[in-house]
N, C-alpha and C. Protein backbone atom coordinates (compact mmCIF):
# COMPACT_ATOMS: atom_id res chain seq x y z
N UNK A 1 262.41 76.52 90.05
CA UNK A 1 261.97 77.83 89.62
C UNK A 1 260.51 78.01 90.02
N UNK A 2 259.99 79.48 90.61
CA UNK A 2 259.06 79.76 90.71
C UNK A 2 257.97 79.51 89.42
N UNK A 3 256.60 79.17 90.14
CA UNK A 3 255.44 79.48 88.54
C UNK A 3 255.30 81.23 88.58
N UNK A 4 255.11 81.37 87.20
CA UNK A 4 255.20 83.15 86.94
C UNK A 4 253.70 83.16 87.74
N UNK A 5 253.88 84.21 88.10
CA UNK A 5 251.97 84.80 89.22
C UNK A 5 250.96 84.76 88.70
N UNK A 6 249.79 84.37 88.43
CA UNK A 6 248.74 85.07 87.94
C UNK A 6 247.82 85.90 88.07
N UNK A 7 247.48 86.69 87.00
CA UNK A 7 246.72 88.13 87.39
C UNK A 7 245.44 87.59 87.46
N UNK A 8 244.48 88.32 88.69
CA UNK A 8 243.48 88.49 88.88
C UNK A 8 242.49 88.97 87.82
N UNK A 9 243.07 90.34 87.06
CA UNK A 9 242.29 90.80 85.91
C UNK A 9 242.88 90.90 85.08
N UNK A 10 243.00 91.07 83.98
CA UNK A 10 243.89 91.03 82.48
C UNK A 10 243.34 92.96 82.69
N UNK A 11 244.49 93.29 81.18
CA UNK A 11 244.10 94.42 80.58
C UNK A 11 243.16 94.13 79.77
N UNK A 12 242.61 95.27 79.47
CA UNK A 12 241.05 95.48 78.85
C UNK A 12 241.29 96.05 77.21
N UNK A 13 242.94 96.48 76.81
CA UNK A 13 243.29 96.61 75.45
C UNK A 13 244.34 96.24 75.22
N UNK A 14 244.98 96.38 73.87
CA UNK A 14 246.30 95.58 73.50
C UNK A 14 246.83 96.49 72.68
N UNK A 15 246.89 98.22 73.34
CA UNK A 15 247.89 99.14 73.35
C UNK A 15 248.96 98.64 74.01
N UNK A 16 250.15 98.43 73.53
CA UNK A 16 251.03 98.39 74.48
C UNK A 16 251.09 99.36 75.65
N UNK A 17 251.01 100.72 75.30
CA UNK A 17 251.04 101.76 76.18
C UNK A 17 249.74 101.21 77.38
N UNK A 18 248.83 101.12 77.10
CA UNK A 18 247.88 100.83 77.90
C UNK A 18 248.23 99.06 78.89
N UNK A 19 248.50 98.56 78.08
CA UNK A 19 249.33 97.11 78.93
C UNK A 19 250.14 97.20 80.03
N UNK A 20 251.02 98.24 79.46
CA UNK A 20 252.46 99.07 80.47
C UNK A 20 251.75 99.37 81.42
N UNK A 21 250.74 100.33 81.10
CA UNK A 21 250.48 101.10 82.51
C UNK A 21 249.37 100.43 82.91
N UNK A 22 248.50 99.21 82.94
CA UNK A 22 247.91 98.19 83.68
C UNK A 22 248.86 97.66 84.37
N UNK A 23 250.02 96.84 84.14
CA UNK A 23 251.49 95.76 84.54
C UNK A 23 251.31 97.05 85.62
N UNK A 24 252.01 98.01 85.59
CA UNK A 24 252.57 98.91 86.48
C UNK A 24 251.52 99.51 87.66
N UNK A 25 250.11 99.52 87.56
CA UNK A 25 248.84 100.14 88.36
C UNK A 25 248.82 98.18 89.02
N UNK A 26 248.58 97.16 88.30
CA UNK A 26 248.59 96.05 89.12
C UNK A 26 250.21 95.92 89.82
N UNK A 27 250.98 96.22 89.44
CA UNK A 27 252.14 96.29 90.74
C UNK A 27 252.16 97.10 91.63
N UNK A 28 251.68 98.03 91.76
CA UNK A 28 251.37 99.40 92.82
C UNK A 28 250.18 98.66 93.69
N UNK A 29 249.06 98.33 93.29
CA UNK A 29 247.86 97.41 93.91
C UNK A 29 248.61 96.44 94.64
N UNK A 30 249.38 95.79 94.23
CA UNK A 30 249.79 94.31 94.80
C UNK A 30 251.11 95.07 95.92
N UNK A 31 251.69 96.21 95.96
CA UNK A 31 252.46 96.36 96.61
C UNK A 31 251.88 97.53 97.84
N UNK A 32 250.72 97.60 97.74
CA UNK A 32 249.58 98.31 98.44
C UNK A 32 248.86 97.36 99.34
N UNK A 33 248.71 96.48 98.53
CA UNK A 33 248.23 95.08 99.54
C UNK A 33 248.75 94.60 100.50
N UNK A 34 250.09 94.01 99.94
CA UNK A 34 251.24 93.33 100.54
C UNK A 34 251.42 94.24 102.08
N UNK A 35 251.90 95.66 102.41
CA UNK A 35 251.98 96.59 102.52
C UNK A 35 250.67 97.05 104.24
N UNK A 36 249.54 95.73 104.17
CA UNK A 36 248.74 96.31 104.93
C UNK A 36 248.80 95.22 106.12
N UNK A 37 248.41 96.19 106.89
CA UNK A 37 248.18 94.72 108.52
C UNK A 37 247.55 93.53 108.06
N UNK A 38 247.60 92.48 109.12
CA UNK A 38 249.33 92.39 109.34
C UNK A 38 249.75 91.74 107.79
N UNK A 39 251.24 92.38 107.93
CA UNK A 39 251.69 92.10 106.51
C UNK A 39 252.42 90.76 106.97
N UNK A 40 252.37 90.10 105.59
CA UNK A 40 252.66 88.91 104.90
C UNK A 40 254.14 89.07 104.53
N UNK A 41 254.92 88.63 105.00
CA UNK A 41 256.36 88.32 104.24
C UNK A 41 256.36 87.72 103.10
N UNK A 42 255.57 86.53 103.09
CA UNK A 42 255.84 85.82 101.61
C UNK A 42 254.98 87.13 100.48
N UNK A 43 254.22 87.53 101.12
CA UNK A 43 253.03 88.10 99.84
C UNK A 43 254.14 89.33 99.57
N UNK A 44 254.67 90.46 100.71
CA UNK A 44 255.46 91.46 100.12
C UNK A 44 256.48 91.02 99.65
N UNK A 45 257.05 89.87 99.89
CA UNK A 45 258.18 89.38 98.69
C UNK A 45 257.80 89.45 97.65
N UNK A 46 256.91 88.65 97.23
CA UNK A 46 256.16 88.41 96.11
C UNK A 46 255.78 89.62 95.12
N UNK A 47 255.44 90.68 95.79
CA UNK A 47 254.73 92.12 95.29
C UNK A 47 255.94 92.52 94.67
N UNK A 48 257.16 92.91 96.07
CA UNK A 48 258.31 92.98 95.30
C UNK A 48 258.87 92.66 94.22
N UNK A 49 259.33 91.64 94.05
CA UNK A 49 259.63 90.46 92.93
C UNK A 49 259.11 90.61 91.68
N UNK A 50 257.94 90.56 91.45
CA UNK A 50 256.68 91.25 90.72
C UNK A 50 257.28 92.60 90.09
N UNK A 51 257.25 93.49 91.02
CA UNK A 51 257.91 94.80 90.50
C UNK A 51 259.19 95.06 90.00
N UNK A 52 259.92 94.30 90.47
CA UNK A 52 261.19 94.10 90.13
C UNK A 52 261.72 93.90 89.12
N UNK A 53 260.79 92.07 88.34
CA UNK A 53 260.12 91.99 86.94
C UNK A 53 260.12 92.85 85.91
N UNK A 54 259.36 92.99 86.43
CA UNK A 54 258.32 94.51 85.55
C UNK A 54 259.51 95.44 84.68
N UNK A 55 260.20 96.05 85.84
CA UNK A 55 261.30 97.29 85.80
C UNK A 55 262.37 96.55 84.90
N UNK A 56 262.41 95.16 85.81
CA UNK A 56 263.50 94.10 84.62
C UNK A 56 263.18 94.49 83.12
N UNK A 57 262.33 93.85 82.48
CA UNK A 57 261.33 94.04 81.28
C UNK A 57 261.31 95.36 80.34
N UNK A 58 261.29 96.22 81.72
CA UNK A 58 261.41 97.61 80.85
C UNK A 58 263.27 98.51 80.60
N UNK A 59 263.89 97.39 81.49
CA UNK A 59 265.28 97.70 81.54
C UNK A 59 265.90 97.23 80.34
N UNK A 60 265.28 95.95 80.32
CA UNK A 60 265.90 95.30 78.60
C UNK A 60 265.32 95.62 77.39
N UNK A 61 264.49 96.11 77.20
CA UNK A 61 263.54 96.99 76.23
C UNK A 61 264.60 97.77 75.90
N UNK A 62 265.09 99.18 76.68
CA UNK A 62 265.85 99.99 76.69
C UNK A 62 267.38 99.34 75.66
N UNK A 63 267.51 98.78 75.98
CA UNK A 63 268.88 97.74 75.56
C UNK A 63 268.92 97.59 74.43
N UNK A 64 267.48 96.77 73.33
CA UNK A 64 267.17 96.08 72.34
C UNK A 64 267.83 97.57 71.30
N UNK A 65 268.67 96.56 70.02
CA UNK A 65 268.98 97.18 68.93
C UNK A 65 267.40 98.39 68.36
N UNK A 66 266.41 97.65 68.55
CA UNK A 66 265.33 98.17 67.51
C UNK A 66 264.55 98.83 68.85
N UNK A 67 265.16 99.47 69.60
CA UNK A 67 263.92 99.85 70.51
C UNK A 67 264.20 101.37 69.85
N UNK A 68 262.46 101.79 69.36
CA UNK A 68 262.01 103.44 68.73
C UNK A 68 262.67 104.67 69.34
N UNK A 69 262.88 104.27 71.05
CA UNK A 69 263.04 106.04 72.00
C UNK A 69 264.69 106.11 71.21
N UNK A 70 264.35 107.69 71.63
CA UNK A 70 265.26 108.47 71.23
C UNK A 70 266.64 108.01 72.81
N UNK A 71 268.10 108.02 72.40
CA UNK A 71 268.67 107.94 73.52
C UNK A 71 268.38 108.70 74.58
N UNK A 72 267.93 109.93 74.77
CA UNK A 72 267.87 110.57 76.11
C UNK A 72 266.76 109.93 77.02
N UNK A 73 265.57 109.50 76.19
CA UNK A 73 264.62 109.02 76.93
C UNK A 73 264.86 107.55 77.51
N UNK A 74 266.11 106.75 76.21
CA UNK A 74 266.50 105.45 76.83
C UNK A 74 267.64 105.84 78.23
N UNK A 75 268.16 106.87 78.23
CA UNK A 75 269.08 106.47 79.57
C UNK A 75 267.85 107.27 80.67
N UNK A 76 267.11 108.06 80.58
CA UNK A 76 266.27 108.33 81.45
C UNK A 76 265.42 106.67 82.37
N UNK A 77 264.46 106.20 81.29
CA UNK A 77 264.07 105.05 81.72
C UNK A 77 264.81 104.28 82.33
N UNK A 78 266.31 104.05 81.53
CA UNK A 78 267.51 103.42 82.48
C UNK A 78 267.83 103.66 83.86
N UNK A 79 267.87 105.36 83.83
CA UNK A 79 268.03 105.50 85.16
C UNK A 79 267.05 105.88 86.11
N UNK A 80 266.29 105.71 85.97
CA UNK A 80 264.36 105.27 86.85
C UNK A 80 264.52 103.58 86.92
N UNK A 81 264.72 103.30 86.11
CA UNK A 81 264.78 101.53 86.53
C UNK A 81 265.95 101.46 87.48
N UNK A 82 267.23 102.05 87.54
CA UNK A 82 268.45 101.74 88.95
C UNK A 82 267.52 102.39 89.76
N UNK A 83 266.76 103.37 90.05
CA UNK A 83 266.47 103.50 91.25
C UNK A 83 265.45 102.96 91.64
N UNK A 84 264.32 102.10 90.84
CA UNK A 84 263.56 101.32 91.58
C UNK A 84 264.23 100.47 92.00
N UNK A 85 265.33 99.49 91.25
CA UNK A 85 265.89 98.18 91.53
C UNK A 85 266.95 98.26 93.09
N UNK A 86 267.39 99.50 92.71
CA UNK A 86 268.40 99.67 94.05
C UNK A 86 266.88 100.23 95.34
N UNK A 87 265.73 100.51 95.46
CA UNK A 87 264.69 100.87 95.91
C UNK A 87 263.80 99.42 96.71
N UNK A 88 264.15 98.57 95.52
CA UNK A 88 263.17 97.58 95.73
C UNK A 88 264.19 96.37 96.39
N UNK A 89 265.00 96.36 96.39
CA UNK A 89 266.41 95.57 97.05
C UNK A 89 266.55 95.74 98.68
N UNK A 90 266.50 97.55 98.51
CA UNK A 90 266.29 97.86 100.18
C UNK A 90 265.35 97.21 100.94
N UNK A 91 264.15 97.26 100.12
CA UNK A 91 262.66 96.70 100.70
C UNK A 91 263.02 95.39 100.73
N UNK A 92 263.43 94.20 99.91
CA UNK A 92 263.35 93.19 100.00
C UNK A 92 264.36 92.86 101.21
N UNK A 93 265.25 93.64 101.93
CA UNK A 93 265.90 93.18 102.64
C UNK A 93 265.47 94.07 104.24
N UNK A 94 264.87 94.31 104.29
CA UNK A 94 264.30 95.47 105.30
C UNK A 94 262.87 94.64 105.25
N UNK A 95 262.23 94.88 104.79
CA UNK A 95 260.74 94.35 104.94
C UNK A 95 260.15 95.35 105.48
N UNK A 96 260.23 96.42 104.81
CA UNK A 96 259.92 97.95 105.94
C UNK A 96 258.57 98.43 104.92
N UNK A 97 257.10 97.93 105.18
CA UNK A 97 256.28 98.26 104.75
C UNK A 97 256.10 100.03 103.94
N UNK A 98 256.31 100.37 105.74
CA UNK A 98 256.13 102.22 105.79
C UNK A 98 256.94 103.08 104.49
N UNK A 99 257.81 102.46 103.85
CA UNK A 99 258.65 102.55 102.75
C UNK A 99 258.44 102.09 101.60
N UNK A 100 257.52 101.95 101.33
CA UNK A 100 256.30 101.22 99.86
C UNK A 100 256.51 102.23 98.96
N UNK A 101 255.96 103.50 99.94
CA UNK A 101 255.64 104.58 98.82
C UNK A 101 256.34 105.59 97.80
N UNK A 102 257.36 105.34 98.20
CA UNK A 102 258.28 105.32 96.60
C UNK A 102 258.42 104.69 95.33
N UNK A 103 258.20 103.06 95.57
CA UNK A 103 257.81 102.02 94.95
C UNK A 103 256.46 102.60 94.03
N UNK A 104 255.54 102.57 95.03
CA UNK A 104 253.97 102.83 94.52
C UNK A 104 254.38 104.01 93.82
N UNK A 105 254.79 105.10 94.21
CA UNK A 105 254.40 106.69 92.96
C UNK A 105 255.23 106.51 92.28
N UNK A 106 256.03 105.98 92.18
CA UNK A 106 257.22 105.77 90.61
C UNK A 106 256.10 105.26 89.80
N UNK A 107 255.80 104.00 90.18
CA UNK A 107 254.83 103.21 89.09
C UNK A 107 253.71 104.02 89.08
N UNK A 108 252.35 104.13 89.74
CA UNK A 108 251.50 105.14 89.85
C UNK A 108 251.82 106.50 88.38
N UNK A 109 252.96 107.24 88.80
CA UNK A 109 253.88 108.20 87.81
C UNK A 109 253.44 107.80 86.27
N UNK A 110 254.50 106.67 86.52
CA UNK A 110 254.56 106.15 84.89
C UNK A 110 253.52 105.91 84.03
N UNK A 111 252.86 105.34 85.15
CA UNK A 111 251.36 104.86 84.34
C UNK A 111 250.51 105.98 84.18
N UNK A 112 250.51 106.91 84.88
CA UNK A 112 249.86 107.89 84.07
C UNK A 112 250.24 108.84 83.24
N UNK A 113 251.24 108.88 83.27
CA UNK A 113 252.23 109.24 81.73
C UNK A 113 251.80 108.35 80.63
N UNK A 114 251.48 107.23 80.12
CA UNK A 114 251.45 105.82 79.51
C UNK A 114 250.00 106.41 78.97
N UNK A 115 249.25 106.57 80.43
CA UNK A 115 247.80 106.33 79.36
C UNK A 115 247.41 107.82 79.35
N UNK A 116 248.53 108.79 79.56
CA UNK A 116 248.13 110.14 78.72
C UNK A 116 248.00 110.11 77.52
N UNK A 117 247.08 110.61 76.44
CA UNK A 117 247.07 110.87 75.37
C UNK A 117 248.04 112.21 74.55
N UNK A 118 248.56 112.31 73.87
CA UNK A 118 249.66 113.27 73.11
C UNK A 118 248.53 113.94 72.25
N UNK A 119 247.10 113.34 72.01
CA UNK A 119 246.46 114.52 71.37
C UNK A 119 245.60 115.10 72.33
N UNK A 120 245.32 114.52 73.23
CA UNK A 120 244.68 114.94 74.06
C UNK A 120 244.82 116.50 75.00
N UNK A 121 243.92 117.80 74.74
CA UNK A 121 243.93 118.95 75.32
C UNK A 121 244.77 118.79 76.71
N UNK A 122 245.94 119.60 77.16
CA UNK A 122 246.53 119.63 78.23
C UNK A 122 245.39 120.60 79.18
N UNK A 123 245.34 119.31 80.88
CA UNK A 123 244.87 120.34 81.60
C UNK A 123 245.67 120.87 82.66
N UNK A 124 245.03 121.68 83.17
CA UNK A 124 246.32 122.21 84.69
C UNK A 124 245.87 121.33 85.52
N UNK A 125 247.19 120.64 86.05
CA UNK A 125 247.01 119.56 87.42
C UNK A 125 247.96 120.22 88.28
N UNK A 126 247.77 120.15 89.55
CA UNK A 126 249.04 120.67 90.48
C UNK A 126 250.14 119.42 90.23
N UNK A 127 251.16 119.62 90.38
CA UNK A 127 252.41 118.53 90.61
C UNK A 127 252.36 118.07 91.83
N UNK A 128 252.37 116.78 91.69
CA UNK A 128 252.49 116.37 93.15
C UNK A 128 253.71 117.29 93.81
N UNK A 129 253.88 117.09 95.32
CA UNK A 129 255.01 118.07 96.16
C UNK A 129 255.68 116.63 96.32
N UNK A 130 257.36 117.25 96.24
CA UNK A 130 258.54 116.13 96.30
C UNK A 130 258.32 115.51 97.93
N UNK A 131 258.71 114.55 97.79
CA UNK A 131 259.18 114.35 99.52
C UNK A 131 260.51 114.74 99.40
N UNK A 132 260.33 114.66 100.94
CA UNK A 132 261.58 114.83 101.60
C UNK A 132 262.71 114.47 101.34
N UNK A 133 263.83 114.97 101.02
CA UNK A 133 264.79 113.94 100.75
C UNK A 133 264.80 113.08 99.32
N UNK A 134 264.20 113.67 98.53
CA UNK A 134 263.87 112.87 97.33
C UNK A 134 264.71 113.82 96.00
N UNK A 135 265.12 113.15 95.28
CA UNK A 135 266.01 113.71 94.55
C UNK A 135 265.47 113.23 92.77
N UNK A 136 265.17 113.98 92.19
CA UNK A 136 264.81 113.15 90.70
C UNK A 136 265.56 112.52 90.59
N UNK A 137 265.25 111.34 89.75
CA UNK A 137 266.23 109.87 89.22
C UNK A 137 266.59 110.41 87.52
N UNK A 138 265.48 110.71 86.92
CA UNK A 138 265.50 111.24 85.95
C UNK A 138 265.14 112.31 85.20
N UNK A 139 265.26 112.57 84.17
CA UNK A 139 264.49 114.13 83.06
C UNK A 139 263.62 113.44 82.48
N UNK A 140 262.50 113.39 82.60
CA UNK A 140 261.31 112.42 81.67
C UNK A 140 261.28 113.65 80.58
N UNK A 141 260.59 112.59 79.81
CA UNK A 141 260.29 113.27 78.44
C UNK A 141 259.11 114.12 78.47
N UNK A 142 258.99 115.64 78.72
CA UNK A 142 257.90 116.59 78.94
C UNK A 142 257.12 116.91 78.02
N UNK A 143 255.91 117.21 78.55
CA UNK A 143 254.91 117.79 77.62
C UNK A 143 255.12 118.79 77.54
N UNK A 144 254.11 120.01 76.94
CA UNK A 144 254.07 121.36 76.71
C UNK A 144 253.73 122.01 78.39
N UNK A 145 254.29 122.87 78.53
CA UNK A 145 254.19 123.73 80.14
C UNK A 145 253.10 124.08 80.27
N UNK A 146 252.35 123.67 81.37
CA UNK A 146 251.50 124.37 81.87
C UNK A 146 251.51 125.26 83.07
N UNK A 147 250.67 126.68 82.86
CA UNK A 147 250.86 127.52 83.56
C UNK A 147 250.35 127.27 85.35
N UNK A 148 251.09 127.44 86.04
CA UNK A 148 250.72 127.56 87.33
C UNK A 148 250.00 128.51 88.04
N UNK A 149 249.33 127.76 88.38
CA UNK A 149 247.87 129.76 89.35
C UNK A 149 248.48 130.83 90.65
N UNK A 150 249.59 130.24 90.92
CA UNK A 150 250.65 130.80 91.95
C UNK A 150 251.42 131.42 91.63
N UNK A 151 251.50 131.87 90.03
CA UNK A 151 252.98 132.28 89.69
C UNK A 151 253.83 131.80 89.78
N UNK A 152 254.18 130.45 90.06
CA UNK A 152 255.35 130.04 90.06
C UNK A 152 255.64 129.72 88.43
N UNK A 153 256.95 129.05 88.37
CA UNK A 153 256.97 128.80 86.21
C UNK A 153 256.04 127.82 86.57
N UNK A 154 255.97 127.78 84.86
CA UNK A 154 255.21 126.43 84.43
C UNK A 154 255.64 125.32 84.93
N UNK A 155 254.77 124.00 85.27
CA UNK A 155 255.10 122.88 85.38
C UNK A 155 254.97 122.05 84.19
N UNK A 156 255.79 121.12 84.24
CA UNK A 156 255.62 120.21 83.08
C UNK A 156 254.94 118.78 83.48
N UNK A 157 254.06 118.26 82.16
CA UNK A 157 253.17 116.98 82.45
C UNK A 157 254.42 116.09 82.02
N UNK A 158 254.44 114.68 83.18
CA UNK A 158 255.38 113.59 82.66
C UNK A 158 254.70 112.84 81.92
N UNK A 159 255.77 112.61 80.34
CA UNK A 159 254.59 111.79 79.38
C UNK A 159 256.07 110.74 79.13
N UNK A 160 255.97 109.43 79.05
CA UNK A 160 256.50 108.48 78.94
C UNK A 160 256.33 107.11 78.60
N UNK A 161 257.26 106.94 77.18
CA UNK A 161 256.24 105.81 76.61
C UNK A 161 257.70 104.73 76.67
N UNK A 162 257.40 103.50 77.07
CA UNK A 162 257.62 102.32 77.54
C UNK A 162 257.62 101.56 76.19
């Protein structure tokens, strides 16, 4: 058996929420790394693997008798974790760097959902634009709508707690 990895920096609090979305910003980093000339096979395995973890962790959470979310938000998370795992499978068998970045903004996503605050004043952010070919995995659990300067409807902030 592998030794588990060690982190370079720890988290800086012992919010869970804030832990989550450190784990998840250091797997986006490490799969950003992995990811650059010339790339490393063992290291993007590794990044992979790492992330894989992670999603593991938050897949069995979902599972546990005593876990707090409400069911819609547990099969949501459920089904954001099949599509990293079926996501991160491709990569591990491809080794196709240029294809990271799905990996990275899922996590990226989450984590800033995590260390949004729920009392905290909503501001207007644009939504990121979908790629191509990209299909939601899930209905995250939304904040209050914010108005768009284009007229288009409101967008909603993804807030998601782990």
């Amino acid at each position: 058996m592998k030794p588990t990895p060690t982190y370079a920096n720890k988290p800086t609090s012992d919010n869970p929420r804030d832990v989550e979305a450190w784990a998840l910003a250091e797997a986006s980093r490490r799969l950003i790394d992995a990811g650059r000339s010339p790339v490393n096979e063992e290291t993007l395995r590794g990044a992979l693997q790492l992330n894989q973890r992670l999603w593991t962790i938050f897949q069995a959470a979902m599972t546990e008798d005593d876990c707090g979310h409400p069911p819609e938000v547990r099969t949501n998370i459920a089904a954001l974790s099949l599509l990293v795992d079926r996501e991160t499978m491709a990569r591990l068998i491809d080794l196709d760097v240029s294809k990271l970045e799905t990996l990275i903004s899922i996590n990226r996503s989450v984590a800033s959902g995590l260390t949004a605050r729920p009392d905290a004043p909503a501001q207007a952010q644009p939504a990121p634009a979908p790629q191509a070919g990209a299909r939601p995995a899930m209905a995250p659990q939304m904040a209050a709508p914010v108005a768009a300067p284009d007229g288009q409807p409101p967008r909603q902030s993804l807030r998601i707690s782990i």
